[in-house]
Structure formats: C-alpha cells, structure tokens
C-alpha atoms as a PDB file:
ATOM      1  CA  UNK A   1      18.926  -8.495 -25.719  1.00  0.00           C
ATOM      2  CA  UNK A   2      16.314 -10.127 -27.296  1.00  0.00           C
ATOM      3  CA  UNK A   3      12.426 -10.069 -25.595  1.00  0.00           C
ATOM      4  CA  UNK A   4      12.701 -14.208 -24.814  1.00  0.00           C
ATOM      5  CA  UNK A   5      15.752 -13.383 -23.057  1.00  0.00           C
ATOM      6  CA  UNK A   6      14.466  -9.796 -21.208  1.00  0.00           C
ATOM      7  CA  UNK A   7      12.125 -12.329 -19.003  1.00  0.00           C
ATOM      8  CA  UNK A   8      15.344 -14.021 -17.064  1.00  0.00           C
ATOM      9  CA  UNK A   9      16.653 -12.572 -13.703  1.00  0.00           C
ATOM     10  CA  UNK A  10      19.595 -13.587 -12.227  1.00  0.00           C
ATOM     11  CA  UNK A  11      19.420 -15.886  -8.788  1.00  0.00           C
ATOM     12  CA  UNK A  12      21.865 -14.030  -7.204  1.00  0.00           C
ATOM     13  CA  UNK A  13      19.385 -10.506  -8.342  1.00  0.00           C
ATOM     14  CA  UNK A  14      16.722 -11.979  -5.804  1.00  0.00           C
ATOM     15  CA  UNK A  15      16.684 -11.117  -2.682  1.00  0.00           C
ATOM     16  CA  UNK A  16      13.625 -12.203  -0.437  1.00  0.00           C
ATOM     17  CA  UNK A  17      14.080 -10.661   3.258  1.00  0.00           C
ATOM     18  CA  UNK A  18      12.960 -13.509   5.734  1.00  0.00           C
ATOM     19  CA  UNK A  19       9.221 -13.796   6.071  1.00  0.00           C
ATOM     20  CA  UNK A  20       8.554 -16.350   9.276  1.00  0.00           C
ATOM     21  CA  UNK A  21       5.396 -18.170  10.237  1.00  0.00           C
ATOM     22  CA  UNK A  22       5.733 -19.097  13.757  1.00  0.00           C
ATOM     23  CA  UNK A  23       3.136 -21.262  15.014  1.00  0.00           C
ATOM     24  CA  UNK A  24       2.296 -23.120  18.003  1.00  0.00           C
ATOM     25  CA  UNK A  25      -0.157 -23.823  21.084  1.00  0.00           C
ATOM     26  CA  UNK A  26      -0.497 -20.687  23.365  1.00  0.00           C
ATOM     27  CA  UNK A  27       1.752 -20.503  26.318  1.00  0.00           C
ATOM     28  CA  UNK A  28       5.049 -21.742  23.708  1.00  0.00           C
ATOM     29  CA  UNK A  29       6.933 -18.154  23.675  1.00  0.00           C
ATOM     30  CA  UNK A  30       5.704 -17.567  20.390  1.00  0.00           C
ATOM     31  CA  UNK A  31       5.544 -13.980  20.670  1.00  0.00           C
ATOM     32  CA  UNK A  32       8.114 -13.484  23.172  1.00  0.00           C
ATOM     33  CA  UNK A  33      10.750 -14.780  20.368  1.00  0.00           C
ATOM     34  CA  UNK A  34       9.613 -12.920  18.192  1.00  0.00           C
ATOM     35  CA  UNK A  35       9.606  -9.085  19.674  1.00  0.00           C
ATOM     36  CA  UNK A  36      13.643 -10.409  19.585  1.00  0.00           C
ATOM     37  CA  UNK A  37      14.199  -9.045  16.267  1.00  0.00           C
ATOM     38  CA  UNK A  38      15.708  -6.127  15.519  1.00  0.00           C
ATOM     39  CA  UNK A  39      13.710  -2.932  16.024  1.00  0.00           C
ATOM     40  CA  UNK A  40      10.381  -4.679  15.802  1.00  0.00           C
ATOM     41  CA  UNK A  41       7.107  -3.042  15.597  1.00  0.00           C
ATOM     42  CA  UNK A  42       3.814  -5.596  16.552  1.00  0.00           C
ATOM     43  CA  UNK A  43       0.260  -5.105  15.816  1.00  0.00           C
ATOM     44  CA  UNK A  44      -1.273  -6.369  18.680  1.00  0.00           C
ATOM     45  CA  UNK A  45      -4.330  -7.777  17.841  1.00  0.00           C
ATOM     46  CA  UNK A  46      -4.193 -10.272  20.687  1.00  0.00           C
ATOM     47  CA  UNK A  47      -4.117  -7.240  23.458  1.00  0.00           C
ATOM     48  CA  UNK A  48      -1.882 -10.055  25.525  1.00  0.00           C
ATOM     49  CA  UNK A  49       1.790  -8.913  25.659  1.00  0.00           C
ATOM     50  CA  UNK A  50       2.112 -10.301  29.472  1.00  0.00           C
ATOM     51  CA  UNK A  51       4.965 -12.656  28.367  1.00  0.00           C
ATOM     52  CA  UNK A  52       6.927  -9.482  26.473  1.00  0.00           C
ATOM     53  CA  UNK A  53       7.739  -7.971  29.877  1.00  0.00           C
ATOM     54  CA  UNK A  54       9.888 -10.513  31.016  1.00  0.00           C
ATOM     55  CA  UNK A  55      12.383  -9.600  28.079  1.00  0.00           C
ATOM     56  CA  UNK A  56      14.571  -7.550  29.300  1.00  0.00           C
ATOM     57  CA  UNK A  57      14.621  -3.452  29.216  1.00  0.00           C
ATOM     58  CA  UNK A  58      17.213  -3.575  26.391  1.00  0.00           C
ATOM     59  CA  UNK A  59      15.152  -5.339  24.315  1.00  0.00           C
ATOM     60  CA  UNK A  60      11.882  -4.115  25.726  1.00  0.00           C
ATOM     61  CA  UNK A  61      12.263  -0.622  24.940  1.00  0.00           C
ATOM     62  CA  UNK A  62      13.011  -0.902  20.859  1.00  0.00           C
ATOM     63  CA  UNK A  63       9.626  -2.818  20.853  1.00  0.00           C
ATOM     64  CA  UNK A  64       6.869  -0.456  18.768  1.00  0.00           C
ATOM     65  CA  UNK A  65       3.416  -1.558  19.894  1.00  0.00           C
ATOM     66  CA  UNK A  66       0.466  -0.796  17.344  1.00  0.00           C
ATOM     67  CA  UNK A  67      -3.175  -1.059  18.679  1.00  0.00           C
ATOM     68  CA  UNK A  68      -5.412  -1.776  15.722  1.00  0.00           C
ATOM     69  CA  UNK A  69      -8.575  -1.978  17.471  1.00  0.00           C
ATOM     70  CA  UNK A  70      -8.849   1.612  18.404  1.00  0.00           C
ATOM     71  CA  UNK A  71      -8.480   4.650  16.131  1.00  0.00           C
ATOM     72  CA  UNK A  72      -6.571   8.049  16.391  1.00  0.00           C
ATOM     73  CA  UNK A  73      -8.183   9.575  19.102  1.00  0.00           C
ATOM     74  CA  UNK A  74      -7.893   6.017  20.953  1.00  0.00           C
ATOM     75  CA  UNK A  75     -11.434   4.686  20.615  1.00  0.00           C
ATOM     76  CA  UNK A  76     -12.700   1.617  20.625  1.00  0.00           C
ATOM     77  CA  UNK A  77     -13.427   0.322  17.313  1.00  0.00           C
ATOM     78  CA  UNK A  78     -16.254  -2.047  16.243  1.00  0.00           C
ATOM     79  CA  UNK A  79     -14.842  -5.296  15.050  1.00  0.00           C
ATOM     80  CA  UNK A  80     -16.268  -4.992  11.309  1.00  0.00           C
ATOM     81  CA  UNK A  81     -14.320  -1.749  11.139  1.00  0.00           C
ATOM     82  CA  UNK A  82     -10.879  -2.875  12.355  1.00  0.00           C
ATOM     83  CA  UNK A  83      -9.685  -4.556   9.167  1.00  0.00           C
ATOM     84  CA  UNK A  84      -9.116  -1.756   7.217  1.00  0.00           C
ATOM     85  CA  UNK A  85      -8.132   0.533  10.215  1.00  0.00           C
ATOM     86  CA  UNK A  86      -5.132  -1.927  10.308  1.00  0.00           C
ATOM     87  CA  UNK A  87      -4.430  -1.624   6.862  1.00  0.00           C
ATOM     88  CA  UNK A  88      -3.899   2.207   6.846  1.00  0.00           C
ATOM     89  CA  UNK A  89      -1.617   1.769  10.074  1.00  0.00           C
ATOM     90  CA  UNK A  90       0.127  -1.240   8.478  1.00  0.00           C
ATOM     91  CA  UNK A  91       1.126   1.358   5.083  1.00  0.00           C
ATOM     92  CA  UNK A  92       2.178   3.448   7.782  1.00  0.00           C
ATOM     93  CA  UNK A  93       4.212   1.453   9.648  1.00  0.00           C
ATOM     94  CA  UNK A  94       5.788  -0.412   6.206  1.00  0.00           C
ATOM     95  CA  UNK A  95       7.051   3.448   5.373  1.00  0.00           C
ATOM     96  CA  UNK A  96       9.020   3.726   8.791  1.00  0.00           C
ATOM     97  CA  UNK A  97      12.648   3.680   8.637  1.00  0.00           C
ATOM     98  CA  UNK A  98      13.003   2.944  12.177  1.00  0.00           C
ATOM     99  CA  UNK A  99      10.900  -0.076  12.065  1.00  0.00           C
ATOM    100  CA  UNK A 100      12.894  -3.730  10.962  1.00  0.00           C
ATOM    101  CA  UNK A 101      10.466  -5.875  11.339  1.00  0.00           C
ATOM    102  CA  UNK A 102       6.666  -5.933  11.706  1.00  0.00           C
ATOM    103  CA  UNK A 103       4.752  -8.463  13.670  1.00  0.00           C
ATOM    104  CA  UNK A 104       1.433  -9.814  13.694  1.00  0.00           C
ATOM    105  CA  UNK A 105       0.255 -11.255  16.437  1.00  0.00           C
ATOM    106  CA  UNK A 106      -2.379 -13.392  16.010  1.00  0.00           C
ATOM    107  CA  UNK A 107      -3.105 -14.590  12.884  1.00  0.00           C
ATOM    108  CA  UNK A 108      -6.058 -16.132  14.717  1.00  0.00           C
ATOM    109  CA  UNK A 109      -7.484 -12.723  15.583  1.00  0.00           C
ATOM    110  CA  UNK A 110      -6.747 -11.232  12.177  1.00  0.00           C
ATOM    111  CA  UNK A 111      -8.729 -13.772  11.112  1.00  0.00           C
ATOM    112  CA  UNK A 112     -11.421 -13.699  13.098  1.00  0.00           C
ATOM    113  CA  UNK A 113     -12.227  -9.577  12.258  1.00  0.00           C
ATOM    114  CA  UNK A 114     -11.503 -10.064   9.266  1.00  0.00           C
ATOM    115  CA  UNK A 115     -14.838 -12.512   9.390  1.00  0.00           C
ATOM    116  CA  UNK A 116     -16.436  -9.396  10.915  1.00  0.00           C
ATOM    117  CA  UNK A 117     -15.585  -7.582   8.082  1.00  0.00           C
ATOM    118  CA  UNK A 118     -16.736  -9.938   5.622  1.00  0.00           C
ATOM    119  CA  UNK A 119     -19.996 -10.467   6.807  1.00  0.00           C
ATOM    120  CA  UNK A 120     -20.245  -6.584   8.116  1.00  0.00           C
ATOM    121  CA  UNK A 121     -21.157  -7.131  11.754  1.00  0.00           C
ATOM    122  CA  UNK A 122     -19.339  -8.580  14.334  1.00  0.00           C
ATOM    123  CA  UNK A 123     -22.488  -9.622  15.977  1.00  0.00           C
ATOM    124  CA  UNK A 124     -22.314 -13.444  17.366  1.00  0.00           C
ATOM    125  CA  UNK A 125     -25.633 -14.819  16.152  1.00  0.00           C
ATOM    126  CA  UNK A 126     -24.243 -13.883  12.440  1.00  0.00           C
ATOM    127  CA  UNK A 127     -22.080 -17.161  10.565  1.00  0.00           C
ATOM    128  CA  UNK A 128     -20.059 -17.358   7.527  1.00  0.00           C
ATOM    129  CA  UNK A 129     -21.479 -19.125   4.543  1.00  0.00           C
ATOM    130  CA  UNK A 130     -19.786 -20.951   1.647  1.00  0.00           C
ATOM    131  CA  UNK A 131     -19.851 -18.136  -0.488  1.00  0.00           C
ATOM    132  CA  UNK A 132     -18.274 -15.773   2.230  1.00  0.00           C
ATOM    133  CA  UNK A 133     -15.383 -17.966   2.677  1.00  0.00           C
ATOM    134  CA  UNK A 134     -14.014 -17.308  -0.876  1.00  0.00           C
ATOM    135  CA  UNK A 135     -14.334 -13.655  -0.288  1.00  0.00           C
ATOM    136  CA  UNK A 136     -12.792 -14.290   2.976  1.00  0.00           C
ATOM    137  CA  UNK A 137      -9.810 -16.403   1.244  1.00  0.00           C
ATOM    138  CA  UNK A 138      -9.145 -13.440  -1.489  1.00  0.00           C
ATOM    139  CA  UNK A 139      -8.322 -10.684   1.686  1.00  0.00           C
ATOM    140  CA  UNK A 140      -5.888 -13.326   3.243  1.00  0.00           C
ATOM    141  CA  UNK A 141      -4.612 -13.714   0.331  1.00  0.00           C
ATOM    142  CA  UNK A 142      -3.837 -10.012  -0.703  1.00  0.00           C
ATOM    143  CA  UNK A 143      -2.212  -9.795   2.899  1.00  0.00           C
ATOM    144  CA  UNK A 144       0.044 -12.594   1.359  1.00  0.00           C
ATOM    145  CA  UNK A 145       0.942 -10.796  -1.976  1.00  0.00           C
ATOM    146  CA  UNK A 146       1.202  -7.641  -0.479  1.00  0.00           C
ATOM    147  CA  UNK A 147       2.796  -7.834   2.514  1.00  0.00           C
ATOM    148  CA  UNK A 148       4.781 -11.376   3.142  1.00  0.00           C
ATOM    149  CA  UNK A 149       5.822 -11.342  -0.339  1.00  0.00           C
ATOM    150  CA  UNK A 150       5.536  -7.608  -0.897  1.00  0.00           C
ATOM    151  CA  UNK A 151       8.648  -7.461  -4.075  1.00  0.00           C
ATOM    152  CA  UNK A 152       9.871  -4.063  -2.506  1.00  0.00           C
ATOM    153  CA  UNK A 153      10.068  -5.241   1.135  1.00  0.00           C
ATOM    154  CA  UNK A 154      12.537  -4.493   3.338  1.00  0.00           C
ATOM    155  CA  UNK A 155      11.737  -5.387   6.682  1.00  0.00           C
ATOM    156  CA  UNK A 156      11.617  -9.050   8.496  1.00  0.00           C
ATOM    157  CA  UNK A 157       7.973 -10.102   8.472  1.00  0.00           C
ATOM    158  CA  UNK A 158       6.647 -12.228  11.371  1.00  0.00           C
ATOM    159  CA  UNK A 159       2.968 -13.565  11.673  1.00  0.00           C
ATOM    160  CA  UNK A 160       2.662 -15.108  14.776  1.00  0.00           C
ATOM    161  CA  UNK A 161      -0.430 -17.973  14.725  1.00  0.00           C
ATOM    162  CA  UNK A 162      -2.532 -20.501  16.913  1.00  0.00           C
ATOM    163  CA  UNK A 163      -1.922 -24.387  16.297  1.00  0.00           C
ATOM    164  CA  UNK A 164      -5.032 -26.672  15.953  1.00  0.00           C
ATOM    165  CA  UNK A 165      -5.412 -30.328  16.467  1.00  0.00           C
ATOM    166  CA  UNK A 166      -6.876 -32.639  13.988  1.00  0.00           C
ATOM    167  CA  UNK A 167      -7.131 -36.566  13.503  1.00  0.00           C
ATOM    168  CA  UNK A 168      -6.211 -37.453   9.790  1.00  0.00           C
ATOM    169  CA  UNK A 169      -8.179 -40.660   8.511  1.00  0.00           C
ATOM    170  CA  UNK A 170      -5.160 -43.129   6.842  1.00  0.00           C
ATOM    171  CA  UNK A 171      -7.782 -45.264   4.928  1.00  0.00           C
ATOM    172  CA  UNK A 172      -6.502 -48.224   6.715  1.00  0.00           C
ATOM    173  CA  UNK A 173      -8.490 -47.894   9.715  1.00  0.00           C
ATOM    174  CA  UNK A 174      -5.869 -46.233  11.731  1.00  0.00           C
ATOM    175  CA  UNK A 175      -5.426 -42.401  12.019  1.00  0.00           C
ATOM    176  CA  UNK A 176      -2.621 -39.759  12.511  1.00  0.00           C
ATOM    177  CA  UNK A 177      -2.581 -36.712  14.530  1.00  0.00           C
ATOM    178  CA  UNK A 178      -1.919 -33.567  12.022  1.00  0.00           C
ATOM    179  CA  UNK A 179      -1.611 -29.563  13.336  1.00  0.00           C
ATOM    180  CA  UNK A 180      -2.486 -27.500  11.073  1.00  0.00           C
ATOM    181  CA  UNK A 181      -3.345 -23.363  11.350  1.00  0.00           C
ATOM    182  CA  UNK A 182      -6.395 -22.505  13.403  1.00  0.00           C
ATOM    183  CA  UNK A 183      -7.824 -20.423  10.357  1.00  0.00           C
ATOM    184  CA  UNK A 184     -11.407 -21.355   8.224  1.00  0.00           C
ATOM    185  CA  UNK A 185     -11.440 -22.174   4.505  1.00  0.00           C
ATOM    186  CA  UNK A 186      -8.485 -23.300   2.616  1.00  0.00           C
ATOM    187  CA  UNK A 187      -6.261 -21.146   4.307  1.00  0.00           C
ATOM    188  CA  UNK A 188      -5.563 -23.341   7.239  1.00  0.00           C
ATOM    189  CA  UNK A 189      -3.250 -25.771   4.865  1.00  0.00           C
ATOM    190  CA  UNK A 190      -1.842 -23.173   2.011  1.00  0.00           C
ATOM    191  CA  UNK A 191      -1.216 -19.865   3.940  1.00  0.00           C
ATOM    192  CA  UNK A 192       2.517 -20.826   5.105  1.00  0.00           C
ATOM    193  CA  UNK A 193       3.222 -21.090   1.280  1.00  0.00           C
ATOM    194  CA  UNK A 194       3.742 -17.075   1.664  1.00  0.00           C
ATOM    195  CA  UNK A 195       6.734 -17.797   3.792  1.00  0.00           C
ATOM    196  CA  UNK A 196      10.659 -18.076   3.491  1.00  0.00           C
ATOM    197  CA  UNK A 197      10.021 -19.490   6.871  1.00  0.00           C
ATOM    198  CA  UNK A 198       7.741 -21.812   9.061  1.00  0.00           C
ATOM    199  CA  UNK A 199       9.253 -22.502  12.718  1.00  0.00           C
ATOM    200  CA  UNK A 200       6.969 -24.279  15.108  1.00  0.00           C
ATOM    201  CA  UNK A 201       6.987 -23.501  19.286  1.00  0.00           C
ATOM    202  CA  UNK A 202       6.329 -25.678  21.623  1.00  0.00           C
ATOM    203  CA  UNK A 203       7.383 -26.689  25.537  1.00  0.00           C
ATOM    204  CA  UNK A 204       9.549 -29.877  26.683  1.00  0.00           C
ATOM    205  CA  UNK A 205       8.569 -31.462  30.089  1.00  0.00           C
ATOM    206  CA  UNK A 206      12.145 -33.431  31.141  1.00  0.00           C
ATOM    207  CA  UNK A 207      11.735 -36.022  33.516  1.00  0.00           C
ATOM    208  CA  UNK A 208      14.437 -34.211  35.843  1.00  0.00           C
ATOM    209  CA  UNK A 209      11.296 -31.402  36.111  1.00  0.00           C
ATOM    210  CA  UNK A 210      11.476 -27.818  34.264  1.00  0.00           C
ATOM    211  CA  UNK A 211      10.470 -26.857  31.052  1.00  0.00           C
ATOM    212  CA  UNK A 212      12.378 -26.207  27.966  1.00  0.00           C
ATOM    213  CA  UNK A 213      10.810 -24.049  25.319  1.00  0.00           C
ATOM    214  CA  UNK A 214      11.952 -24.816  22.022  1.00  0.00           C
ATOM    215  CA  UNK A 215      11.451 -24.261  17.901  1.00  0.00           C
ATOM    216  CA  UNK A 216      11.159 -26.628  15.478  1.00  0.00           C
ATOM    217  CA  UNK A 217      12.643 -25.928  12.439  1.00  0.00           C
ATOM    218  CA  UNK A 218      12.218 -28.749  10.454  1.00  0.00           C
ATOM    219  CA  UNK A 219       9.076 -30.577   9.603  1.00  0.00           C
ATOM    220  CA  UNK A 220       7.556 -33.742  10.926  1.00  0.00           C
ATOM    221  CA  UNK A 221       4.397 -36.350  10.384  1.00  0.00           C
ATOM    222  CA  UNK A 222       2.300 -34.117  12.487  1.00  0.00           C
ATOM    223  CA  UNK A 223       3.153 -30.646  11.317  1.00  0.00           C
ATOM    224  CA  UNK A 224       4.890 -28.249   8.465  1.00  0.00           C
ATOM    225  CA  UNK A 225       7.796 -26.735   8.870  1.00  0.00           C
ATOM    226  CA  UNK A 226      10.761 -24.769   6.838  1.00  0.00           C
ATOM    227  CA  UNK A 227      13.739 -22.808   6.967  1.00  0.00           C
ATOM    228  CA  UNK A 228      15.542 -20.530   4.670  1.00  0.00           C
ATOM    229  CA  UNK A 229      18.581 -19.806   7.401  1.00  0.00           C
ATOM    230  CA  UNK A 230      21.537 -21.477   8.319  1.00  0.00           C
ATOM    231  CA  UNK A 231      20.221 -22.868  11.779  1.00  0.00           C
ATOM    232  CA  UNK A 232      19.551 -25.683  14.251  1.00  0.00           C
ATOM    233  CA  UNK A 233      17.188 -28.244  13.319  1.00  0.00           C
END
C-alpha cells in the first residue's frame, strides 16, 4: 500500500455511537427522556431531577446520579472550582463498564461555571470580557473533541440544553423568530455541530385540553435539528 493510499478508511470502518443534543424550553421532558437510555449515568449540574421520579422504578433504579458540585467527602464546592472537579469524575465515569450512556444536564449550567472558571471567581459583580470569551470557546470546545466526538467512545452521549428566543432581522423590514442555544460567544450557533444528533422538546396544547410532549426531529425556520436514526419525524 502506498502512503497516498494509507490515508483512506473504509465507510463501513466508522462507527460513531449516537451523540444527541436535546434542547428545548424547561418544563418539555428533556431530561426525563433522556435518563431512558440504557444504563445511564447524569451529571447533574442542574440539582433538579423532580421530573425523573415519575419514571418508573424499573427505569429509575439503573439511573447513576453524579453530583459535580461537591467533592469526595461531599462538600460544597465553590463554583470556579467545579469545572475541573467534573472533569476528573467525567474520566471516571467514561472508564465504567456499567455505565451506557452519560448525560449532561444542563449545558446551561456547564456553561455558566465554566464562566466561573474562566474568570476565577464566581462572584456576581465579576463579567466576561471579549478576550475571555475565546478562552471560554476553546474549553467548550475540548468538551466537543473529547468527549461528543471522543474517536474511542463507546457510550451514548446526551447533553441536555436550555432554548433561547431571538428575533432575526430579514433586511426587508420584517423579522423571524429563531431558537438558538442559551450559551455566550459563538457557541450558541456551532456547538450542535459535535452531534450525530439534535432533537428538539417541546409541549402541544390540543384544543380538546391535555398536553402532549413531543420531539422534533427534523429541523424548521425557527430552529436546528438532525437525526442520524431511523425514526419519526
């Protein structure tokens, strides 16, 4: 074989486990669908699983929580330190044979210490500058590389994130409502480019009363969407 020819992999050699996005306003089940994977373990950043206990005790009880706000011995941790506390339990947790799929829940959160941790203080008079959103774009980025599209994975990633709204200036005079991630920087429009796939929750009001919750699968004017598996639109 000659070196030209030593760069080529086969399609069918690639394998990419599933990676999913799922985004969403609060309150659309975001979380609750995803502790439905197999053997999940979930980093809860959030410290909200209220709508996890009304899965039930089958399900319930294959569900690995991780605290990353509090250390070993179960202390609180400041928020500027949590970040890479999270980091040595996520290596952990990667290693665990019993664990098929990790979940992070928020990305909203993550983000939001990991702004503590940039600016070293998680004191609320202190704000992110220009600079310190490039520095904050190059640690989300490494927790794309090295996690979501981590070449030796083998588990199901899901991040589970917060929705915002924005109006989106046409040029024509009109405008168009847009969601997009609720994350600063860049990020908010090119961080569900680390993902197989991007699935959207939200509720349906019908007329005859209830509520539905559904996922999107596919994308629309107002919001990104993808899917790598063989499902319902």
């Amino acid at each position: 074989m000659t070196e030209q020819q030593s760069i080529y992999t086969s399609f069918e050699d690639v394998k990419t486990p599933v990676s999913l996005l799922l985004k969403g306003e609060p309150g659309t089940g975001k979380t609750f669908k995803a502790c439905q994977f197999p053997n999940p373990a979930i980093f809860n950043f959030d410290e909200n699983l209220a709508g996890v206990r009304k899965l039930p005790e089958e399900v319930r009880k294959n569900i690995k929580v991780v605290n990353p706000r509090t250390d070993s011995n179960g202390k609180e941790l400041n928020g500027e330190k949590v970040w890479d506390h999270f980091v040595k339990q996520l290596k952990y947790v990667v290693a665990d044979d019993s664990v098929d799929t990790i979940i992070l829940d928020s990305l909203t959160t993550i983000a939001e210490l990991l702004q503590d941790k940039v600016l070293g203080t998680s004191q609320p008079s202190s704000a992110m500058k220009i600079q310190d959103w490039g520095t904050f774009s190059r640690y989300m980025k490494w927790l794309g590389e090295n996690l979501v599209c981590a070449p030796d994975r083998d588990k199901t990633v899901i991040v589970v994130a917060h929705e915002r709204k924005f109006e989106e200036d046409q040029g024509d005079g009109t405008t168009r409502i847009r969601y997009s991630l609720n994350l600063g920087g860049s990020m908010k429009d090119t961080f569900d480019l680390f993902f197989t796939d991007c699935w959207r929750c939200y509720v349906q009001v019908p007329v005859s009363g209830g509520i539905k919750f559904m996922v999107r699968t596919l994308p629309s004017q107002t919001f990104n969407a993808k899917c790598s598996l063989d499902l319902p639109k």
